[in-house]
C-alpha atoms as a PDB file:
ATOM      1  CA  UNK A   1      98.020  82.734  86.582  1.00  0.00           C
ATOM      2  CA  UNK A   2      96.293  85.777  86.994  1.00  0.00           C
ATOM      3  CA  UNK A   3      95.517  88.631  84.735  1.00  0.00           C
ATOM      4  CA  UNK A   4      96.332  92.276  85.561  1.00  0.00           C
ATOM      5  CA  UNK A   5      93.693  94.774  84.462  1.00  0.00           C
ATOM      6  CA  UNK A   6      95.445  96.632  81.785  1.00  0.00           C
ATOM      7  CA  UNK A   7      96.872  96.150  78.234  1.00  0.00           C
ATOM      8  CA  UNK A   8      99.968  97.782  78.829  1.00  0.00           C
ATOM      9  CA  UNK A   9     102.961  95.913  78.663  1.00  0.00           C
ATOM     10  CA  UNK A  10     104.877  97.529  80.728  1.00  0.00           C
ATOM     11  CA  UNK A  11     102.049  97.255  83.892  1.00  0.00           C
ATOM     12  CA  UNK A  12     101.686  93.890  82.814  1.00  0.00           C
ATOM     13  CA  UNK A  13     105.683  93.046  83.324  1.00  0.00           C
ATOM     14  CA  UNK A  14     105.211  94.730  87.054  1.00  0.00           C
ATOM     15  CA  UNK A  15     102.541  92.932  87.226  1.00  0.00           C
ATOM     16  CA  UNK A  16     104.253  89.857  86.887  1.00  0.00           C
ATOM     17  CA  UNK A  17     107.552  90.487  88.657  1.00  0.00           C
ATOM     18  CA  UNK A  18     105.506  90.790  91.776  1.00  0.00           C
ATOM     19  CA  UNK A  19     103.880  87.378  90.933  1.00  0.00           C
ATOM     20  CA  UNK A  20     107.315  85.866  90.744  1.00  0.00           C
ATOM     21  CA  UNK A  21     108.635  87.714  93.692  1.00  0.00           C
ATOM     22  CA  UNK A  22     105.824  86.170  95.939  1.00  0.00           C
ATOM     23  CA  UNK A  23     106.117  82.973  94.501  1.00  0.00           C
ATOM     24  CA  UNK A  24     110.196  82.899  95.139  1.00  0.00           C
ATOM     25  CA  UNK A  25     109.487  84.175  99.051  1.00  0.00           C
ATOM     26  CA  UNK A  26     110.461  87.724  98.781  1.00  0.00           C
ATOM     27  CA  UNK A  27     108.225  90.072 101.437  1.00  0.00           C
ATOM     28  CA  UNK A  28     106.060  92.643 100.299  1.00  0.00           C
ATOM     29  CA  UNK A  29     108.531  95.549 100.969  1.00  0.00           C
ATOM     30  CA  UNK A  30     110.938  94.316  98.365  1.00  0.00           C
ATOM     31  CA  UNK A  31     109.305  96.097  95.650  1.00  0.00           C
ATOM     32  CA  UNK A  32     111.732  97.629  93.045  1.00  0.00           C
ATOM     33  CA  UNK A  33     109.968 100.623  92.530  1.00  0.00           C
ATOM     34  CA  UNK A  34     109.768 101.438  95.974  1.00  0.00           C
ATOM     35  CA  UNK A  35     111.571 104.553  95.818  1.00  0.00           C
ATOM     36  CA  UNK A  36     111.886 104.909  91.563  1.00  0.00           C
ATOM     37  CA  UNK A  37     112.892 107.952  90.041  1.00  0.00           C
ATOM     38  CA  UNK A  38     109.821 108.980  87.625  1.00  0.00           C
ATOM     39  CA  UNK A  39     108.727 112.388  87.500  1.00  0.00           C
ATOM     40  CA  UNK A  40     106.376 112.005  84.952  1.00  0.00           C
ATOM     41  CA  UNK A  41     103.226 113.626  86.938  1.00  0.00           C
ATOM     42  CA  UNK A  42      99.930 112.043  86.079  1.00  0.00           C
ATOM     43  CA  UNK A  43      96.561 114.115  85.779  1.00  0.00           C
ATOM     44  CA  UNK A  44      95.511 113.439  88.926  1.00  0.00           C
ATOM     45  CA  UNK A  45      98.883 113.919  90.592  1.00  0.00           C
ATOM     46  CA  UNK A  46     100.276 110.802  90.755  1.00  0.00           C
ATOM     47  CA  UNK A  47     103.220 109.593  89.384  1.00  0.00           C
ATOM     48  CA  UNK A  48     104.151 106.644  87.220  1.00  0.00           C
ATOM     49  CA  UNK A  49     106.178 104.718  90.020  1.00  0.00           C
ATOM     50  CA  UNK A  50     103.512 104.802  91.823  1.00  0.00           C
ATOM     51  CA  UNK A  51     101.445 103.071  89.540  1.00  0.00           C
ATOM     52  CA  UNK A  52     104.544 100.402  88.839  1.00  0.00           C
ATOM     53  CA  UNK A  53     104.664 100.341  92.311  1.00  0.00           C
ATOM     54  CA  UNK A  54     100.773  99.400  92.371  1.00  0.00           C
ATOM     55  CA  UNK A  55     100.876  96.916  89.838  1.00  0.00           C
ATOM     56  CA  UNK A  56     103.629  95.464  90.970  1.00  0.00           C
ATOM     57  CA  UNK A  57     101.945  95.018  94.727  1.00  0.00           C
ATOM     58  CA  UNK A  58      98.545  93.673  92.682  1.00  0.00           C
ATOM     59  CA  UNK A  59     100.730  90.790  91.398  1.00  0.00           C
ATOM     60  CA  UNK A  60     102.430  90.127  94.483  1.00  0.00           C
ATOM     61  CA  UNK A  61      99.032  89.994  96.214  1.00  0.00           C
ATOM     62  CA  UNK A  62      97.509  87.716  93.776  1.00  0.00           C
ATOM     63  CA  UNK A  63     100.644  85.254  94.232  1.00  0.00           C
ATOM     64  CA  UNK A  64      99.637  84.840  97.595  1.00  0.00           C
ATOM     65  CA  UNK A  65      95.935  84.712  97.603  1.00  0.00           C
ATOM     66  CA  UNK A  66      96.722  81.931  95.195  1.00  0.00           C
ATOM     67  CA  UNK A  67      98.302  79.544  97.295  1.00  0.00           C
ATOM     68  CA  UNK A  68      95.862  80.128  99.634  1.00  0.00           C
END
C-alpha cells in the first residue's frame, strides 16, 4: 500500500478512503468531499475540502496505478 505524504491523520484517512474506493470500483467523481462544507480558508486561499478532496483523489490514483 502506498504512503500519503503527510503525518496527519486525518489526510491520511482521505487518503485511504480513496484507496479503498478504487479498489471496490467506485469512479473518480464519487469523492465525498466533492462539494464539503469547510470554510476554514487556508493562507493561500484554499480551503480544507479541497485539500480532503486532494488527498482523497491521491489515494484513489495510487489504487489504480497499482493494479496497473
Amino acid at each position: 500500500m502506498s504512503k500519503p505524504e503527510t503525518t496527519s491523520k486525518p489526510l491520511q484517512g482521505a487518503y485511504r478512503k480513496g484507496l479503498q474506493a478504487a479498489r471496490a470500483g467506485e469512479p473518480y467523481k464519487a469523492c465525498p468531499y466533492q462539494s464539503a462544507p469547510y470554510g476554514c480558508r487556508r493562507r493561500n486561499g484554499g480551503t480544507w475540502g479541497a485539500v480532503f478532496r486532494n488527498y482523497w483523489r491521491r489515494g484513489w490514483r495510487a489504487s489504480i496505478r497499482s493494479r496497473r
